[in-house]
C-alpha atoms as a PDB file:
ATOM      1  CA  UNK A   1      68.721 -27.218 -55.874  1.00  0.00           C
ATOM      2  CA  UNK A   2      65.845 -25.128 -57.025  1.00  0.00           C
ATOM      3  CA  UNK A   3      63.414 -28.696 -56.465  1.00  0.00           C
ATOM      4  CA  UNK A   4      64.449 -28.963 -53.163  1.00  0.00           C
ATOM      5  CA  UNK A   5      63.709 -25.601 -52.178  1.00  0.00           C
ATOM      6  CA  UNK A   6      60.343 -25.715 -53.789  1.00  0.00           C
ATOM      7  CA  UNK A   7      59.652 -28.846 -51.931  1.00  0.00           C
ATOM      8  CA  UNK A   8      61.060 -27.551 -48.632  1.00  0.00           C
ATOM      9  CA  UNK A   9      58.346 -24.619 -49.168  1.00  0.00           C
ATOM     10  CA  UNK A  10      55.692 -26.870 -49.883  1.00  0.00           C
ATOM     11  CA  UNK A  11      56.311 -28.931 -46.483  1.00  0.00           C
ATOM     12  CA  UNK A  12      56.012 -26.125 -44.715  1.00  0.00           C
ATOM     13  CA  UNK A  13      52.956 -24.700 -46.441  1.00  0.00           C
ATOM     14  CA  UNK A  14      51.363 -28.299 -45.837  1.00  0.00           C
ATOM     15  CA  UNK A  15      52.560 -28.047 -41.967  1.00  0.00           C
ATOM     16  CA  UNK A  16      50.980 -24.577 -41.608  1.00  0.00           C
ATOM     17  CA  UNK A  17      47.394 -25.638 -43.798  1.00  0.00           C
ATOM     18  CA  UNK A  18      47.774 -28.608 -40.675  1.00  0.00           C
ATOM     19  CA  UNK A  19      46.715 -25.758 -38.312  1.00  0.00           C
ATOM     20  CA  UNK A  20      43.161 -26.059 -36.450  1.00  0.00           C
ATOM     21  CA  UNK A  21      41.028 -23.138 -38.209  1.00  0.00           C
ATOM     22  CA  UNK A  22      41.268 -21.521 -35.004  1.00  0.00           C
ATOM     23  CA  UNK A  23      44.879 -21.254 -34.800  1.00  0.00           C
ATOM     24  CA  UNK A  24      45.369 -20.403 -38.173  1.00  0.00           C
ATOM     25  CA  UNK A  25      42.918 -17.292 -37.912  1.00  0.00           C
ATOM     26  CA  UNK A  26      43.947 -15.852 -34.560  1.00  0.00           C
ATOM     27  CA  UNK A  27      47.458 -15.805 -35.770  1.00  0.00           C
ATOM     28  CA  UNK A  28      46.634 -14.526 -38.903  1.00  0.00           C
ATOM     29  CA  UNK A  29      44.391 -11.657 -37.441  1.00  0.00           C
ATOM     30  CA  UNK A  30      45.656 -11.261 -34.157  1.00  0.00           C
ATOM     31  CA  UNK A  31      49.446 -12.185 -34.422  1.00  0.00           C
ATOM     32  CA  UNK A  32      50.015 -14.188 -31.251  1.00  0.00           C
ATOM     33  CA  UNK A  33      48.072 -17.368 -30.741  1.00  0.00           C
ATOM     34  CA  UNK A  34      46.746 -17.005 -26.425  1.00  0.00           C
ATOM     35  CA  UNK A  35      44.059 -18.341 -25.407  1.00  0.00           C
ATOM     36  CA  UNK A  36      42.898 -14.454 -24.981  1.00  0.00           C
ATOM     37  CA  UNK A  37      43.038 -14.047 -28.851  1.00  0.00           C
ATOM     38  CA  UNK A  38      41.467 -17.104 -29.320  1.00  0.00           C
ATOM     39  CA  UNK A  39      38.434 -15.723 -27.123  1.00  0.00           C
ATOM     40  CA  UNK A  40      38.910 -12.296 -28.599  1.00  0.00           C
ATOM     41  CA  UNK A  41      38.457 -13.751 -32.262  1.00  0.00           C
ATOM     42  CA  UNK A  42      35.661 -16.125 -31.431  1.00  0.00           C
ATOM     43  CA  UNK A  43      33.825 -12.662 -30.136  1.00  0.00           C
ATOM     44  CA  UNK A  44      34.783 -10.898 -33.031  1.00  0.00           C
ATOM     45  CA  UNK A  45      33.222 -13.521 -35.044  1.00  0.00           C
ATOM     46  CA  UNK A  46      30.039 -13.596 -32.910  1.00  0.00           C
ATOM     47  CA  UNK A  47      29.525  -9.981 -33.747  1.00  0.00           C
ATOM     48  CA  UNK A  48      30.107  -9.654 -37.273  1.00  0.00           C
ATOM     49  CA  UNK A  49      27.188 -12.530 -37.362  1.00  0.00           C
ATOM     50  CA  UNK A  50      25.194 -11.367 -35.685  1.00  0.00           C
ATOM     51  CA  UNK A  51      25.332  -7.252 -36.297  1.00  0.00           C
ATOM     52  CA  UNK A  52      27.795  -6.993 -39.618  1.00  0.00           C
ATOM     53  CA  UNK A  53      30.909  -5.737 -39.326  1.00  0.00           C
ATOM     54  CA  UNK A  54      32.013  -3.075 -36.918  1.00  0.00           C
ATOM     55  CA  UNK A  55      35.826  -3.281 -37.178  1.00  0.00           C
ATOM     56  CA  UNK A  56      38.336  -1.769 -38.683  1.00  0.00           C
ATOM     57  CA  UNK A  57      39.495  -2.479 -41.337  1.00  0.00           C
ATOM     58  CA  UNK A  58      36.654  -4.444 -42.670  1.00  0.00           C
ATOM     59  CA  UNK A  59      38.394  -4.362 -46.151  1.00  0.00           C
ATOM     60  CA  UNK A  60      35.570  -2.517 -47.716  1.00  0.00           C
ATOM     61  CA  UNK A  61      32.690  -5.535 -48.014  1.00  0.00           C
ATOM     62  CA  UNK A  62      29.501  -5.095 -46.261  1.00  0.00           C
ATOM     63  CA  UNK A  63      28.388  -7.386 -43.879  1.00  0.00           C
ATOM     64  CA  UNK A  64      24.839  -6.866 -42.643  1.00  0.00           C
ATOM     65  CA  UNK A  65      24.411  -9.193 -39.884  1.00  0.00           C
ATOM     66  CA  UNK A  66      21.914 -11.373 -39.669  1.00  0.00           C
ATOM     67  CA  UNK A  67      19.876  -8.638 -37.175  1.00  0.00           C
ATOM     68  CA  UNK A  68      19.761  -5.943 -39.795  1.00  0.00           C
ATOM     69  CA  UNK A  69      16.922  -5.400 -41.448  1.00  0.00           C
ATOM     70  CA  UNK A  70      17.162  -7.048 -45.052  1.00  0.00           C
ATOM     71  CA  UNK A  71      15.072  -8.334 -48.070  1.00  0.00           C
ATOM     72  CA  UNK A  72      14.333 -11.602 -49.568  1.00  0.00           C
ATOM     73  CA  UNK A  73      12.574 -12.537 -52.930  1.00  0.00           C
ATOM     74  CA  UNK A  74      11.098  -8.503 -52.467  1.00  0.00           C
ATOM     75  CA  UNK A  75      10.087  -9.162 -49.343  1.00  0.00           C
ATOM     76  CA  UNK A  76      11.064  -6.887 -46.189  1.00  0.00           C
ATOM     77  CA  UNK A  77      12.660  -8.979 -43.504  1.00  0.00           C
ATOM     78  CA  UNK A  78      13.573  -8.001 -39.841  1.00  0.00           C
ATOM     79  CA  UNK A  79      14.776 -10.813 -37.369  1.00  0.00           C
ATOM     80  CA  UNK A  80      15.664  -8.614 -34.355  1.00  0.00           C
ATOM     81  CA  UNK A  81      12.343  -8.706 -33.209  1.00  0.00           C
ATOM     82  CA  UNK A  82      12.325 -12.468 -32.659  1.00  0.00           C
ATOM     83  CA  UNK A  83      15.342 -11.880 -30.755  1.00  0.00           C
ATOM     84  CA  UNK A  84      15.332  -8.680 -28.173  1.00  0.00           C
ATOM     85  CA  UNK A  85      12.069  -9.283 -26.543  1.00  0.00           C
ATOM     86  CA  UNK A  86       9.202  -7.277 -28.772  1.00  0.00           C
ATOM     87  CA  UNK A  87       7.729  -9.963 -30.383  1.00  0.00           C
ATOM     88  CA  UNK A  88       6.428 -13.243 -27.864  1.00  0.00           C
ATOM     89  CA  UNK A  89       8.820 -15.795 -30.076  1.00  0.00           C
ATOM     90  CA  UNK A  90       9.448 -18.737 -27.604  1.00  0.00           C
ATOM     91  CA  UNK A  91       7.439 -20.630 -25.185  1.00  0.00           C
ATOM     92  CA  UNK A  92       6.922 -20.958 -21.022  1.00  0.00           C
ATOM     93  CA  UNK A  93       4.788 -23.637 -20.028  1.00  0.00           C
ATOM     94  CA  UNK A  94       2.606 -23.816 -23.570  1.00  0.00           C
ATOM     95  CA  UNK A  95       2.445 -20.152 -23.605  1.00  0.00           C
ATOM     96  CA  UNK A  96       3.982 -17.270 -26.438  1.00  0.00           C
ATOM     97  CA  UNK A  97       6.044 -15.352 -24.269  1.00  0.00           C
ATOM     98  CA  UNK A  98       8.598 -12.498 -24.970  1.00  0.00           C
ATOM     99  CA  UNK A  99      12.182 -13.193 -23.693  1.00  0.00           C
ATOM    100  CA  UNK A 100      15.214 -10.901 -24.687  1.00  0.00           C
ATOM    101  CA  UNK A 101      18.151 -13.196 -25.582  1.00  0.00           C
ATOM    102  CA  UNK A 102      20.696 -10.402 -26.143  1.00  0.00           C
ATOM    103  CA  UNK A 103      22.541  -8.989 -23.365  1.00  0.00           C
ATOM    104  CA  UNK A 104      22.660  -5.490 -24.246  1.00  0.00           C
ATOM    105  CA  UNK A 105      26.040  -5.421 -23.859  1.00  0.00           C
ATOM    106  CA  UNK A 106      26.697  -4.253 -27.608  1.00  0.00           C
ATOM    107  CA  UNK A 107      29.983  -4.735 -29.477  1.00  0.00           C
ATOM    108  CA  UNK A 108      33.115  -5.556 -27.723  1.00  0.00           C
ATOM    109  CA  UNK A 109      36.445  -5.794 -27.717  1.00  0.00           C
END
């Protein structure tokens, strides 16, 4: 009896490990699987990438963001600039020009 149950419960743990990462993550994080959470978690994401994390709870581990300033091998590192316009990063028509590639729209949801 006991082997079958522990069987039965590792079927369904292999059924559930089956789910696409994105499944598995919006249910864990944002209980019902919609297409909405889905979007909302993919933004969520997004964010914490890109500007650490703003949420709560973050379970108490710092996450930067890769736009916060940082330091490598003692060296002082800052990749916003390359990103919001200051610095002329990119090229139009063969020539360094500054484009902004965030949308200013800050963190959401």
């Amino acid at each position: 009896m006991k082997f079958s149950a522990v069987l039965t419960a590792a079927m369904a743990s292999l059924a559930v490990a089956d789910d696409p990462l994105c499944d598995k993550y919006t249910k864990a994080l944002l209980k019902d699987n919609t297409a909405a959470n889905q979007k909302t978690l993919l933004t969520l994401l997004v964010n914490t990438v890109v500007i650490g994390n703003y949420t709560m709870p973050n379970v108490g581990v710092s996450v930067p963001g890769i736009l916060a300033p940082g330091e490598v091998n003692g060296k002082k590192v800052n990749l916003l600039p390359y990103f919001d316009g200051t610095l002329a990063s990119t090229n139009r028509g063969d020539k360094a020009v500054c484009k902004n590639f965030l949308d200013d729209g800050g963190a959401e949801p």
